[in-house]
Every structure is written in C-alpha cells, then in structure tokens.
Protein backbone atom coordinates (compact mmCIF):
# COMPACT_ATOMS: atom_id res chain seq x y z
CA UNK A 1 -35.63 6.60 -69.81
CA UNK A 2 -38.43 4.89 -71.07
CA UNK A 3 -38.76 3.81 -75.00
CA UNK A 4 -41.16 6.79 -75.91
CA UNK A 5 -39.01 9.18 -74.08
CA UNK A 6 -36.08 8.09 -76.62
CA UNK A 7 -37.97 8.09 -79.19
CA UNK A 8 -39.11 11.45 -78.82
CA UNK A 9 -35.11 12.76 -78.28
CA UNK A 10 -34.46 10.94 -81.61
CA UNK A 11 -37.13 12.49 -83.01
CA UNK A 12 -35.70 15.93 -82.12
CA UNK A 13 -32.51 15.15 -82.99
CA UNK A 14 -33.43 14.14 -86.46
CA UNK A 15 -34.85 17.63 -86.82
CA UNK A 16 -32.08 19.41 -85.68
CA UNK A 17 -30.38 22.12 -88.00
CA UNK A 18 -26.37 22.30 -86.91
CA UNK A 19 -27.07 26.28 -88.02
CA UNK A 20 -29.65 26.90 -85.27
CA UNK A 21 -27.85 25.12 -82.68
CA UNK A 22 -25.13 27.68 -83.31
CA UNK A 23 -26.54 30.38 -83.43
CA UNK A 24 -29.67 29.33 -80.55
CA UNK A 25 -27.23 29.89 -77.82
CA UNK A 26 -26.10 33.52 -79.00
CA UNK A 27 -30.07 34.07 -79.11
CA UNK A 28 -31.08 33.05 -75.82
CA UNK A 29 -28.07 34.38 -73.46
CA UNK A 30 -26.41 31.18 -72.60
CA UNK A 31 -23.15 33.01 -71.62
CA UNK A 32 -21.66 33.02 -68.42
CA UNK A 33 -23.63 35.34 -66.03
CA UNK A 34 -26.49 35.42 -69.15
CA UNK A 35 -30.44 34.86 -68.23
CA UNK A 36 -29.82 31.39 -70.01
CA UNK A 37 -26.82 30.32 -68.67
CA UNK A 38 -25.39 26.95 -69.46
CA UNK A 39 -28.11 25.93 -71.56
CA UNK A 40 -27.77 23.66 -74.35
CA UNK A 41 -29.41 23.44 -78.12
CA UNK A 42 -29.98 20.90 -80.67
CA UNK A 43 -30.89 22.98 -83.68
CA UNK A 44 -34.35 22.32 -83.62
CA UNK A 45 -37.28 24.73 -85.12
CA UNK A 46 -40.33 24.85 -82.85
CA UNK A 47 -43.01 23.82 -85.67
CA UNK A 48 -40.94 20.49 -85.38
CA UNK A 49 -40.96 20.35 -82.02
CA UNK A 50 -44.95 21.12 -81.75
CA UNK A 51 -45.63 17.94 -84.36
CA UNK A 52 -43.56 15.90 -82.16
CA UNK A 53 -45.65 17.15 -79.20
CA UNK A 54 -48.52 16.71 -81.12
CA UNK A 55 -47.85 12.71 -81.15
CA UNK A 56 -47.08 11.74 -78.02
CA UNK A 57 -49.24 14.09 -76.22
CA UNK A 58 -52.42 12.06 -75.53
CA UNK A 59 -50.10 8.50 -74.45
CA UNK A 60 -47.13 10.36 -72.99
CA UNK A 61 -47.21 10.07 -69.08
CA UNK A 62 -46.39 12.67 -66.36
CA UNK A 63 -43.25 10.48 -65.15
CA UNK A 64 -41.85 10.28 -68.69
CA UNK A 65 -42.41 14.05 -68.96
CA UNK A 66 -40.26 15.00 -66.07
CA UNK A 67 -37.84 12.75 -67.03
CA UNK A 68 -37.77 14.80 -70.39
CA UNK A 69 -38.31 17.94 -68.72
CA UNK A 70 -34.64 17.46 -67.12
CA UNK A 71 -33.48 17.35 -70.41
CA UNK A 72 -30.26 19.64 -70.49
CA UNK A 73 -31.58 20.54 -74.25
CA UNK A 74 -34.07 23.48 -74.33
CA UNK A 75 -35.59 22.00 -77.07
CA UNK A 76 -36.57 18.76 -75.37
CA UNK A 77 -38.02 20.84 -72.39
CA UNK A 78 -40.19 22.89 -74.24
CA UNK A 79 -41.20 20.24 -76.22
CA UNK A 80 -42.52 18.29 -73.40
CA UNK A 81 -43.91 21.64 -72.50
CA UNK A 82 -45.56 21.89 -75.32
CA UNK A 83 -47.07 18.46 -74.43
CA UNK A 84 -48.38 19.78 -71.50
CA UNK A 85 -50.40 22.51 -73.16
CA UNK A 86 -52.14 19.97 -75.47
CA UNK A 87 -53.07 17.18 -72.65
CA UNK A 88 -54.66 20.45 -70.93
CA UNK A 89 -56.38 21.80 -73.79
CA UNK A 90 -57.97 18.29 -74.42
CA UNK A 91 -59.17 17.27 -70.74
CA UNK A 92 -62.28 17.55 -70.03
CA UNK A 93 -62.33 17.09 -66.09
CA UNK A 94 -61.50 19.62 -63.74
CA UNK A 95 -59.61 16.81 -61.63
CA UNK A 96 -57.33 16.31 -64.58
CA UNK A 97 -56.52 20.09 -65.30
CA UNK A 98 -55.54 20.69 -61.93
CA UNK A 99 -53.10 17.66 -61.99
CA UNK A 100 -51.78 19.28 -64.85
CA UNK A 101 -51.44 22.64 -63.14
CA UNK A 102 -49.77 21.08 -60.35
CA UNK A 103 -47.74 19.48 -62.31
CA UNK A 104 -46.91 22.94 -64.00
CA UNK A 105 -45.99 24.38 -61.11
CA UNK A 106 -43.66 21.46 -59.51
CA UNK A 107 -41.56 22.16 -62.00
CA UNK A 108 -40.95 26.00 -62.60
CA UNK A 109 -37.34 24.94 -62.22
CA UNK A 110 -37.33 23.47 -65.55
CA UNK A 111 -39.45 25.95 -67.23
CA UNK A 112 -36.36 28.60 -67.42
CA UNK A 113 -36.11 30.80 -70.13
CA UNK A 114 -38.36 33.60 -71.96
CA UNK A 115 -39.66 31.39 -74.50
CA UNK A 116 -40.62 28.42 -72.31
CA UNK A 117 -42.76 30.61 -70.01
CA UNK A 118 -44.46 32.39 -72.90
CA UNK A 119 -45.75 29.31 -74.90
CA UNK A 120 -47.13 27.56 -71.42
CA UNK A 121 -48.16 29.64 -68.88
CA UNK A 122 -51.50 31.24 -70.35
CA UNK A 123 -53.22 28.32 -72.03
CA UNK A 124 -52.29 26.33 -68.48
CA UNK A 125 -52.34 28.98 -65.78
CA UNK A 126 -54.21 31.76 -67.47
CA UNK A 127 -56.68 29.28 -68.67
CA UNK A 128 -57.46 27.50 -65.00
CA UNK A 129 -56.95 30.60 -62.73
CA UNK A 130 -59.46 32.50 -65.37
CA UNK A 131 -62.15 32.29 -62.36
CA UNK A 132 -60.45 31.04 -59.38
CA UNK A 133 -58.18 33.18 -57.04
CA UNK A 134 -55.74 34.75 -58.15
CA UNK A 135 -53.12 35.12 -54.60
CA UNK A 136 -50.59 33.04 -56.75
CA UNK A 137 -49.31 35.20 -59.59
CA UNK A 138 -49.05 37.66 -56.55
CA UNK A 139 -46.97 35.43 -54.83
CA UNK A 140 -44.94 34.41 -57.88
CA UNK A 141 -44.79 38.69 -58.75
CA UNK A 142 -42.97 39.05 -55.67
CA UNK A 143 -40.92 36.34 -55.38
CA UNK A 144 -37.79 37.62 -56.26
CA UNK A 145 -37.48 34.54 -59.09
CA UNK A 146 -37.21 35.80 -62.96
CA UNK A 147 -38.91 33.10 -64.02
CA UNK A 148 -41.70 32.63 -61.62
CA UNK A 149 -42.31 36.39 -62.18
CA UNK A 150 -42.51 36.13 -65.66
CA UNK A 151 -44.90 33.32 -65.43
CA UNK A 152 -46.77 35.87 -62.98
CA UNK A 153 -47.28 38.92 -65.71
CA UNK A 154 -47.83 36.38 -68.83
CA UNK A 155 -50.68 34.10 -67.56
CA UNK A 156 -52.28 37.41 -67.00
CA UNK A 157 -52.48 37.39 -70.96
CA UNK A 158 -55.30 34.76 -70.91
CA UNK A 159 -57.41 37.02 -69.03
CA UNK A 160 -56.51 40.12 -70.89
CA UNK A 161 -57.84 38.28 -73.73
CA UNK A 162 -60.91 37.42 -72.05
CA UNK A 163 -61.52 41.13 -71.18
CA UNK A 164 -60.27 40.81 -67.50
CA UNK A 165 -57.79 43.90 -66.95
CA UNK A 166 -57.71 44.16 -63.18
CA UNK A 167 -55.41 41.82 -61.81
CA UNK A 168 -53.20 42.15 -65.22
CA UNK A 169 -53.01 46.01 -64.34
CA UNK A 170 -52.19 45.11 -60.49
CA UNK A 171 -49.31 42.54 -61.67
CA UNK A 172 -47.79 45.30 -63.87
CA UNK A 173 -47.71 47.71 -61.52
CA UNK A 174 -45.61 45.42 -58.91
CA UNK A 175 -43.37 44.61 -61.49
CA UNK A 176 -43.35 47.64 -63.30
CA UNK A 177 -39.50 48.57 -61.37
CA UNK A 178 -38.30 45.01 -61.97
CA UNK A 179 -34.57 45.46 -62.66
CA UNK A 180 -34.55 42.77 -65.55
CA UNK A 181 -34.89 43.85 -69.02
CA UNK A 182 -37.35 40.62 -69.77
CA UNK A 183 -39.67 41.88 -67.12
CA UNK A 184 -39.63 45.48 -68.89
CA UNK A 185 -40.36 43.35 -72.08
CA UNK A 186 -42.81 41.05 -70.14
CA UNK A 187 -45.07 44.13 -68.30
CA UNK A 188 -44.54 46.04 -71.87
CA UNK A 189 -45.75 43.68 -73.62
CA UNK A 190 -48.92 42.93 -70.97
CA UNK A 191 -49.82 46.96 -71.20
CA UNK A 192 -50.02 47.15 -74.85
CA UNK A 193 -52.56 43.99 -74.82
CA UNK A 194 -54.31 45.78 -71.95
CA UNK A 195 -54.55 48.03 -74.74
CA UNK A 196 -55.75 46.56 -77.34
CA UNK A 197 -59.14 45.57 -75.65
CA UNK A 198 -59.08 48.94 -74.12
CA UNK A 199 -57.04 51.52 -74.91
CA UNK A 200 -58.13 54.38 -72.10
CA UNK A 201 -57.54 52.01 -69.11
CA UNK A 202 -53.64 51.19 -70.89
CA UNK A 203 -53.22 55.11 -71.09
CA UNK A 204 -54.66 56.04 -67.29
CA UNK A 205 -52.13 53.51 -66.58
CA UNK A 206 -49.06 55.24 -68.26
CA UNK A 207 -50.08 58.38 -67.46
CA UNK A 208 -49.98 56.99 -63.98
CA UNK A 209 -46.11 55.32 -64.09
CA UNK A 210 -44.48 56.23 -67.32
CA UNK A 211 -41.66 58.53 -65.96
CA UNK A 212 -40.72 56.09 -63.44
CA UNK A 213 -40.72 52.86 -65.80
CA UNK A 214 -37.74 51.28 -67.72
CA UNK A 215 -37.53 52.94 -71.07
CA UNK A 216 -37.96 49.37 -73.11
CA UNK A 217 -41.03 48.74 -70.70
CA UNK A 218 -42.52 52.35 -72.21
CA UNK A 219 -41.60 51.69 -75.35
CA UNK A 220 -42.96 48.12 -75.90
CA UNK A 221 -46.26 49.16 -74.28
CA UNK A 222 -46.95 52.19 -76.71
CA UNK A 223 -45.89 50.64 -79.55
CA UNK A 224 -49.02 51.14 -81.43
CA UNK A 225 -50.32 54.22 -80.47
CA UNK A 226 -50.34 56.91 -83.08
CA UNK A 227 -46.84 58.79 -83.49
CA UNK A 228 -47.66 62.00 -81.74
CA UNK A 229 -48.63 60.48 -78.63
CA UNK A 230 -45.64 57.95 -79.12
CA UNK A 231 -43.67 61.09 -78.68
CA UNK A 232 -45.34 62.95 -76.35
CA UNK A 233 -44.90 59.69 -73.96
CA UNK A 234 -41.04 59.15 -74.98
CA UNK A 235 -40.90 62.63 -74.47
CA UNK A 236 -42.78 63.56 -71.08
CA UNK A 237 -44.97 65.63 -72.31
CA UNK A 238 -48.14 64.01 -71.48
C-alpha cells in the first residue's frame, strides 16, 4: 500500500459510525447465500466518503486505486469509485476517458453491490457510450452476471436523461424476466425515467409486457402515474 492509499483508509476509518457498520450489513444482504455476501463495513456515511474522494481524486493513481478497490470494506471500494467518477468528469481528452473506462470495466469484479453500480456506471459508461456503440451493455444484459447486468440497464440512465430511449427500452426488455429482485428494481426503475421524458413510449411499453413482468418491476415503473391507471395496471385491466 502506498502512503496515500493509507491515508485515505484512515481517513475512512475516522469517519466511521460503529451504528452504521451494524446495521450496513443487515442493509445490503451480506448473509450467507445474500446478493452481498461476505462483505464487510466500516460505518461510514457516503457524504464522507465523497469529500474524501473529492481530495485525492486529481493525484490518486490507477495502481493505488486497485489496490483500494480490493479493499474487503465496501466503503473503501466505492470510495475509490467515487474517485473514478470525478477524474472522468474532469478529463478533458478522449484518450484519458477511455483509460478510465477501461479501467471501469477491468474491474466489474470489485464493483459488486447495488449501490456501487448505481453511483458509477452512468456518469462513466453512460457518459462515454452516449454516441459510440452500444454492443456492450448487450453483452453485459446477457451475461448471466448480476452485476454486469445491472451495470447494463443503469448506464442506460445517462442516455435516458439525454432523451435517448431506444437502446434503454431494448435493455429492459431483455431483462425484463431477470429472476433477481434488483433487476426488477433496476428495469423498474429505468421505465419510470423512460417516463418521465416521455410518458407514451413508457406506457406502449407496459402495455406491451406488464402481465408477464415481476410485480416489483410493475410497480416501481408506474409509480407516478395517476392512481386509476396505477390500478388499472396492478389490476390487468389495461
């Protein structure tokens, strides 16, 4: 470990809230046979963890962030993660995103649970893939691997954002019989953003799948439609 890597751990650590790193593990499934298994917590809020990220960000180099990305604590990895997102958002050079996207994507392994994946994978993946092929997230989508699927339907949010629903709506409808309740969250959550920007395409959609999708999948993507059609969806009678 180098001297900054340690001093970012201590940093953490100094941060750290014995309540949280009681009650983290409960939070995130770190049970045997859990989505988070074996995982391990410090305590630590992520404001605290973002000014920490914040500091280091623009000196810290790729080697010491892999060395802090094989942290066993979750709040070290998605600190460093975080550290990512900021040296992407301030280069300038296409060379130097795409090292950072590599980078990224070297190390899915470490990037494994729901709240690492949605803080990273837009502003990095979404943001670089906005106008450039897209035949990775459909790899990723079928690839059998929670994580990398997650990482699929989520960078799609950058481009929902941006007003780009077609390959959003194509993800979602390959994962939209995923047998893992953080996919039905994940594609749920994707379909009511569809939504926002444009709420006919999100209904043609439903219309389309909702009596064949997971129930939490339906629910989290109608969440803000007006009551009676709410019901008429939970109730198949659209």
């Amino acid at each position: 470990m180098s001297e900054l890597t340690e001093q970012i751990i201590a940093k953490l650590q100094d941060k750290a809230i014995p309540e949280k790193a009681t009650f983290f593990p409960k939070f995130f499934k770190t049970g045997p046979g859990e989505y988070g298994e074996g995982d391990q917590f410090l305590g630590v809020m992520v404001p605290e963890q973002r000014k920490v990220a914040k500091m280091v960000a623009k000196e810290i180099s790729f080697d010491e962030i892999h060395q802090l990305l094989q942290n066993p604590y979750h709040e070290v990895r998605l600190c460093s993660l975080f550290m990512l997102v900021y040296k992407y958002q301030k280069s300038t050079k296409e060379e130097q995103q795409k090292e950072i996207v590599d980078f990224y994507l070297n190390h899915i392994e470490f990037i494994n649970n729901w709240d690492l994946v949605d803080t990273t994978c837009h502003p990095i993946l979404g943001h670089y893939f906005f106008e450039r092929d897209k035949d990775l997230f459909y790899d990723l989508a079928q690839s059998g691997h929670l994580w990398k699927q997650r990482i699929s339907m989520i960078s799609s949010l950058y481009w929902i954002k941006k007003g780009e629903l077609n390959d959003a709506l194509a993800l979602a409808e390959i994962l939209k019989d995923h047998p893992h309740d953080l996919m039905h969250k994940a594609v749920g959550w994707m379909l009511r953003e569809i939504g926002k920007m444009d709420y006919e395409v999100e209904v043609e959609f439903l219309k389309k799948y909702y009596l064949e999708m997971p129930r939490t999948m339906l629910r989290y993507a109608i969440e803000k439609f007006r009551e009676e059609l709410r019901q008429d969806f939970l109730k198949n009678r659209v």
